[in-house]
PDB file of N, CA and C in Angstrom:
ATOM      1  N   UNK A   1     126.298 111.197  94.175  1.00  0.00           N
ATOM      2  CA  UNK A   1     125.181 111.387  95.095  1.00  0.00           C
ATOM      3  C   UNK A   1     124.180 110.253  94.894  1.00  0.00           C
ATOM      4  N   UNK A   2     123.826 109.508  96.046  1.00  0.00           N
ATOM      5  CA  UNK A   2     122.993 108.225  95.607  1.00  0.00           C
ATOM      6  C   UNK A   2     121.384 109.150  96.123  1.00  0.00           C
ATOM      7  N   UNK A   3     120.436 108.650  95.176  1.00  0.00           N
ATOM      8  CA  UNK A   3     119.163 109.092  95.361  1.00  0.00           C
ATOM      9  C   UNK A   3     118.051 107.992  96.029  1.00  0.00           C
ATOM     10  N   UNK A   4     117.415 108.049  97.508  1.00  0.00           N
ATOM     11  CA  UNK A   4     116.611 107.528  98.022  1.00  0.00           C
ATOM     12  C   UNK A   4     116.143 106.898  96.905  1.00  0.00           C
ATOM     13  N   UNK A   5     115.556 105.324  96.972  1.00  0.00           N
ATOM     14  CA  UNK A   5     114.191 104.928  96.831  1.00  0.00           C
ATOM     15  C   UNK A   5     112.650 105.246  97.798  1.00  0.00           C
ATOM     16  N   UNK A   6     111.821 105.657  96.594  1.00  0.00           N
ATOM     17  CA  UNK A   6     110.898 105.663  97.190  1.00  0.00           C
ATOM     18  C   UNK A   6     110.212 104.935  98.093  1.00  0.00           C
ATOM     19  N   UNK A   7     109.703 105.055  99.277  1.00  0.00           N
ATOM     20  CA  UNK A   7     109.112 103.648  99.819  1.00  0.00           C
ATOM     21  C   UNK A   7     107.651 104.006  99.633  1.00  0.00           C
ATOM     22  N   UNK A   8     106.894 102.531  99.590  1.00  0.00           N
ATOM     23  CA  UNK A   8     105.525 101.647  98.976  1.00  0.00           C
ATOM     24  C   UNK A   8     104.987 102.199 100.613  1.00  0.00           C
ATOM     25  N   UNK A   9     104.026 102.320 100.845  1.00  0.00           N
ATOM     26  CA  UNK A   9     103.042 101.798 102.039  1.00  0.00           C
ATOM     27  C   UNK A   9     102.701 100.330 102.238  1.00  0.00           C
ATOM     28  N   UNK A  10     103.113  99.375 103.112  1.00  0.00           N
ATOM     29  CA  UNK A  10     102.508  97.734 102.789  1.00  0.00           C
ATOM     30  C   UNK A  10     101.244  98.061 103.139  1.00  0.00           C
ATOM     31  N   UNK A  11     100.817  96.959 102.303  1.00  0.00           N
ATOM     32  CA  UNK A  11      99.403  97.133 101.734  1.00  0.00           C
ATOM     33  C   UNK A  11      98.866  95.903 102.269  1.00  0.00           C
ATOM     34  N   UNK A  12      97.472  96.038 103.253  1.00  0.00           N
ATOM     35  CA  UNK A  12      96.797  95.547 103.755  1.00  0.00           C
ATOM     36  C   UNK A  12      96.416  93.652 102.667  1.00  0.00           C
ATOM     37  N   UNK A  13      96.272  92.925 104.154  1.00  0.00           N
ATOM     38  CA  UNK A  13      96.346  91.601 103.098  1.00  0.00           C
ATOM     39  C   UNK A  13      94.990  91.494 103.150  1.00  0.00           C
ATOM     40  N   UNK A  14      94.167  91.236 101.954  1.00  0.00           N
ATOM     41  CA  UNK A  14      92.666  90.918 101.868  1.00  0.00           C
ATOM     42  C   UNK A  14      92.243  89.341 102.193  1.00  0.00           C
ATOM     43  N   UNK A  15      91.526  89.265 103.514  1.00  0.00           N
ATOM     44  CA  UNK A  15      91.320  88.164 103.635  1.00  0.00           C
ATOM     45  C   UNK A  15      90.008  87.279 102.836  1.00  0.00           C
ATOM     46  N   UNK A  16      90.378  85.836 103.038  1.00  0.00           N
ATOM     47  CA  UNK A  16      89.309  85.355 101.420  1.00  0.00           C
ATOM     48  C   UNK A  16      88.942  84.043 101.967  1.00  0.00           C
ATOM     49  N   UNK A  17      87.622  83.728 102.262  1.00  0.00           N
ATOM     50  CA  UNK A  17      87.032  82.158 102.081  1.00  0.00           C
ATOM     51  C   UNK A  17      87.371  81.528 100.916  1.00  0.00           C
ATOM     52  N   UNK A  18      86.628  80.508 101.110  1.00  0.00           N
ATOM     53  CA  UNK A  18      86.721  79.286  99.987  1.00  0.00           C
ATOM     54  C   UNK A  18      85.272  79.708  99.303  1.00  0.00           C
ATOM     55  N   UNK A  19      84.189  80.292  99.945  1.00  0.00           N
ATOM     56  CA  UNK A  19      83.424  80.866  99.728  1.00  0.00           C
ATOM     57  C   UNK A  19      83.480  81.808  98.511  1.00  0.00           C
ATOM     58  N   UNK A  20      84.572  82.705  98.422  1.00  0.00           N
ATOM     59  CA  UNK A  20      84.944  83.662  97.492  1.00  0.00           C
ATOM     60  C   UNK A  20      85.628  83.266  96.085  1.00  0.00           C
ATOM     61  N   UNK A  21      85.906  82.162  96.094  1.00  0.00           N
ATOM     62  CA  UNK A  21      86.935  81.316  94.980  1.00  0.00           C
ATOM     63  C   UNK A  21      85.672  81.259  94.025  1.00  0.00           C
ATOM     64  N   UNK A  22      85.640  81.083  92.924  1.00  0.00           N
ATOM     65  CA  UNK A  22      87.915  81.332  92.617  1.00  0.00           C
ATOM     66  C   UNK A  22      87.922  82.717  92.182  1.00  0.00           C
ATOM     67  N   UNK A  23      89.596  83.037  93.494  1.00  0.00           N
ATOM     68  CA  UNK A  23      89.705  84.376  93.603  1.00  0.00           C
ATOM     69  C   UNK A  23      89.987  85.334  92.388  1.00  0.00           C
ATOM     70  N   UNK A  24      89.539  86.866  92.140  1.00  0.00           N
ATOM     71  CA  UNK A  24      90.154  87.349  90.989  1.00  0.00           C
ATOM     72  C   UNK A  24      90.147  88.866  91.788  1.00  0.00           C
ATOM     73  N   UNK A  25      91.324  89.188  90.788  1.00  0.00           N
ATOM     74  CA  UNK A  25      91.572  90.689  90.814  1.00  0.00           C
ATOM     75  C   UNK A  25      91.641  91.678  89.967  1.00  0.00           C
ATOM     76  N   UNK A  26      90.858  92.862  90.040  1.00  0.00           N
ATOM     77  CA  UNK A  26      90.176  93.291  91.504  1.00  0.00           C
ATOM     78  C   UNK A  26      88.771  92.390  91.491  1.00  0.00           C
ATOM     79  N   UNK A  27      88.601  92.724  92.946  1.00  0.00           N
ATOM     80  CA  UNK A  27      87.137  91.431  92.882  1.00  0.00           C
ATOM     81  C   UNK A  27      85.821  92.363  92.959  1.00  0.00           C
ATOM     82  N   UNK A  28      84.700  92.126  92.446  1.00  0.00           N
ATOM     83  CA  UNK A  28      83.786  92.479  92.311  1.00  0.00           C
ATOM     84  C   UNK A  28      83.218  93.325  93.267  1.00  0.00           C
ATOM     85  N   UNK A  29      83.104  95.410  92.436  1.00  0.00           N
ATOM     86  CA  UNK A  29      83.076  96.248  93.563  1.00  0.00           C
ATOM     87  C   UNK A  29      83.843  96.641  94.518  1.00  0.00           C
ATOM     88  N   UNK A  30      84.769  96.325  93.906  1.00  0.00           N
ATOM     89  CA  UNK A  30      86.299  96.753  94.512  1.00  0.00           C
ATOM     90  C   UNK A  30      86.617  98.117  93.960  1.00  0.00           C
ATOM     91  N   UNK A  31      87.326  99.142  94.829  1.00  0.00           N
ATOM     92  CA  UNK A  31      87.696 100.334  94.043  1.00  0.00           C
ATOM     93  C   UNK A  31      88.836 100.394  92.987  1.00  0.00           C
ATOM     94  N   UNK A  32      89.361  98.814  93.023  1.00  0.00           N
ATOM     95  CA  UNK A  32      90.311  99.241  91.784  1.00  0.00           C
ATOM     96  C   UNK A  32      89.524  98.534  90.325  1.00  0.00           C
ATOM     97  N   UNK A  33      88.237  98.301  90.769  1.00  0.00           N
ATOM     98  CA  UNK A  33      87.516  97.775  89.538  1.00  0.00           C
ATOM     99  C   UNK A  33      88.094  98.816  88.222  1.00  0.00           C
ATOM    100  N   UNK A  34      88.511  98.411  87.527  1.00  0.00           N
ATOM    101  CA  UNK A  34      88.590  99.039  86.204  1.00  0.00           C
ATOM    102  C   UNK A  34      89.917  99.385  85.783  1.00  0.00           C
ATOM    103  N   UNK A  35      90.726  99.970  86.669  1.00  0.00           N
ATOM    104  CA  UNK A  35      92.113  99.662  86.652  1.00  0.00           C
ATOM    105  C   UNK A  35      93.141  99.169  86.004  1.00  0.00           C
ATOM    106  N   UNK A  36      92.278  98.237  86.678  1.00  0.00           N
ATOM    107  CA  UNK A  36      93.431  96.767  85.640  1.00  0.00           C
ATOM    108  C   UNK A  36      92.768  95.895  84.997  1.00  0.00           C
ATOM    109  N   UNK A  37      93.309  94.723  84.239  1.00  0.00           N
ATOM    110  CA  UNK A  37      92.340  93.995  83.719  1.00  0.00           C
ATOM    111  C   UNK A  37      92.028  92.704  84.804  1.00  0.00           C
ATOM    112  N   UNK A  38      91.066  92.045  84.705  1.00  0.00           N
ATOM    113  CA  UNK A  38      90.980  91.251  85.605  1.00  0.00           C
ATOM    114  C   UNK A  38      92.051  89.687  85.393  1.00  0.00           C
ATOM    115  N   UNK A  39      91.829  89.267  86.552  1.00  0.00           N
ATOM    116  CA  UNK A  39      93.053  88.461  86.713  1.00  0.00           C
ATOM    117  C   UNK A  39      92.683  87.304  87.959  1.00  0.00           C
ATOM    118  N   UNK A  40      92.640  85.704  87.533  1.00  0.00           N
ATOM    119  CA  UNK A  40      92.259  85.425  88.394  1.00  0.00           C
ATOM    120  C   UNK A  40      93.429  84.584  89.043  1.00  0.00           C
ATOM    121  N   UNK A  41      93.429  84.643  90.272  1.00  0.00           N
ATOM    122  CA  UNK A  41      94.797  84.020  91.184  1.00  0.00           C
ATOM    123  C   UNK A  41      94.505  82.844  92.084  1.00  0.00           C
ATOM    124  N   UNK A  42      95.392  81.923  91.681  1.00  0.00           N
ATOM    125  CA  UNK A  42      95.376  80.786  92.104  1.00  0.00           C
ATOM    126  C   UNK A  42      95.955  80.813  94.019  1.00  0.00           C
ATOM    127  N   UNK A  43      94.926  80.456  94.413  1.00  0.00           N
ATOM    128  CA  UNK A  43      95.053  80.765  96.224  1.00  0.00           C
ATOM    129  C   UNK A  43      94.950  79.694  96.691  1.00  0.00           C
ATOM    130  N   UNK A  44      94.675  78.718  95.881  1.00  0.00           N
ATOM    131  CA  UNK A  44      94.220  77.242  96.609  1.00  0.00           C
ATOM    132  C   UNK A  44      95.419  76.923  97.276  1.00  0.00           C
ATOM    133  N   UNK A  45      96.625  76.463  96.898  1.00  0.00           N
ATOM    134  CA  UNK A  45      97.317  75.656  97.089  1.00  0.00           C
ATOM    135  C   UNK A  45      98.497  76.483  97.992  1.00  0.00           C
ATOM    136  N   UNK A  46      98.935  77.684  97.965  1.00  0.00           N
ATOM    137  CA  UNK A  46      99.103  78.159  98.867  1.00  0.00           C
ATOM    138  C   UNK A  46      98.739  79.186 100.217  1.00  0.00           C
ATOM    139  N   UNK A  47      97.554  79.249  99.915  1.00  0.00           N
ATOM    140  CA  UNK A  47      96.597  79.772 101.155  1.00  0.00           C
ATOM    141  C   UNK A  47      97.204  81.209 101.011  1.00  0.00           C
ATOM    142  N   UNK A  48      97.880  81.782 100.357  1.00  0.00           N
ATOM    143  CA  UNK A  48      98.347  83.231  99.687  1.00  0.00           C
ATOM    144  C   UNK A  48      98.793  83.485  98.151  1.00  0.00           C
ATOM    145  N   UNK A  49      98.358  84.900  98.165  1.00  0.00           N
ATOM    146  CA  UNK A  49      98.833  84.749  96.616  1.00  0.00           C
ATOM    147  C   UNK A  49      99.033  87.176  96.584  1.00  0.00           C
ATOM    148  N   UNK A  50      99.234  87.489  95.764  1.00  0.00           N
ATOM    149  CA  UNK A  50      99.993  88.546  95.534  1.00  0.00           C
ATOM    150  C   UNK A  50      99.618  89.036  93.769  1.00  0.00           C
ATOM    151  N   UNK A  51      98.631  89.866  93.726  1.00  0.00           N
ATOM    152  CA  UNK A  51      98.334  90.412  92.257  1.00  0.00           C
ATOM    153  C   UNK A  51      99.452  90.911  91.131  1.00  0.00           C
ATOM    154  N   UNK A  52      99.953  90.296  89.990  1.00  0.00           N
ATOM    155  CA  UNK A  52     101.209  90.847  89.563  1.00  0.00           C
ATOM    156  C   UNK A  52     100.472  91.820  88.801  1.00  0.00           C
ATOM    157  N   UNK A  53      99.712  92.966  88.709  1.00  0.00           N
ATOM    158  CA  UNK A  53      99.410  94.043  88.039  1.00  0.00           C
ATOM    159  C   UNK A  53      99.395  94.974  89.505  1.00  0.00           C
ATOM    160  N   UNK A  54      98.786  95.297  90.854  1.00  0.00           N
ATOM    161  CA  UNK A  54      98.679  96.257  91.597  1.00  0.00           C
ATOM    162  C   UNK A  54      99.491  95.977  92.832  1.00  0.00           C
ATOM    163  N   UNK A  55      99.537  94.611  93.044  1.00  0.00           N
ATOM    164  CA  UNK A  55     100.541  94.173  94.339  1.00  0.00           C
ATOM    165  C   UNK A  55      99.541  93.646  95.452  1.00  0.00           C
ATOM    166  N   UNK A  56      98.036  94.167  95.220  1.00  0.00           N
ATOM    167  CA  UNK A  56      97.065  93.853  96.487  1.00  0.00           C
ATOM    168  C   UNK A  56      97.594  92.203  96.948  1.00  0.00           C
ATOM    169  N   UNK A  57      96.980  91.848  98.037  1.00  0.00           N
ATOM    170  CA  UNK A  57      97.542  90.184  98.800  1.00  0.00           C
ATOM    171  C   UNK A  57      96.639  90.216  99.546  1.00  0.00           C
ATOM    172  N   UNK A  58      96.179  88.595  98.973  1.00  0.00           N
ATOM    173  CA  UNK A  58      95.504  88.183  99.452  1.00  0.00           C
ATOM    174  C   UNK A  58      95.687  86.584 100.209  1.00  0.00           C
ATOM    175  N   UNK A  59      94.955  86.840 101.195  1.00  0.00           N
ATOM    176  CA  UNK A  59      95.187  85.279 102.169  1.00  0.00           C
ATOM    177  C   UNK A  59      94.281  84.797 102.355  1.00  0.00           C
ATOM    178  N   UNK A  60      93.606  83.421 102.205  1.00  0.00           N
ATOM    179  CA  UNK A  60      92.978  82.362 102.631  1.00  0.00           C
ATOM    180  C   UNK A  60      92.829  81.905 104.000  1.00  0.00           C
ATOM    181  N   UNK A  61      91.090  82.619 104.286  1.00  0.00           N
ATOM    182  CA  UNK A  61      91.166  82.146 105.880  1.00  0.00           C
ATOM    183  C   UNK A  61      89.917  80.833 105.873  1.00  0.00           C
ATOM    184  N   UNK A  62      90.211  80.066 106.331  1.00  0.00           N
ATOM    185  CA  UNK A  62      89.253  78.782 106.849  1.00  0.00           C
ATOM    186  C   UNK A  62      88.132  79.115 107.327  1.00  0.00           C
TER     187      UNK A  62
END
């Protein structure tokens, strides 16, 4: 008997100025403040990036 995987909800992509850099997660007043430990993600160079502790994604808008 094979058992379903669960499926994820995709999870909304957080959009981010250059304004906001340098990006970290969770970002300040965020509800997953505390969560996790913070973590800051390199967004420059590909204008996206993907939290390896919660999965949140975030994209770089101009």
């Amino acid at each position: 008997m094979t058992q379903a995987q669960p499926q994820t909800p995709q999870q909304a992509i957080h959009k981010v100025t250059r304004n906001d850099l340098p990006l970290s997660c969770p970002r300040p007043g965020e509800a997953l403040d505390g969560l996790h430990p913070r973590v800051y993600l390199a967004i420059e160079k590909t204008g996206s990036v993907t939290c390896p502790y919660c999965g949140a994604r975030y994209q770089l808008s101009e």
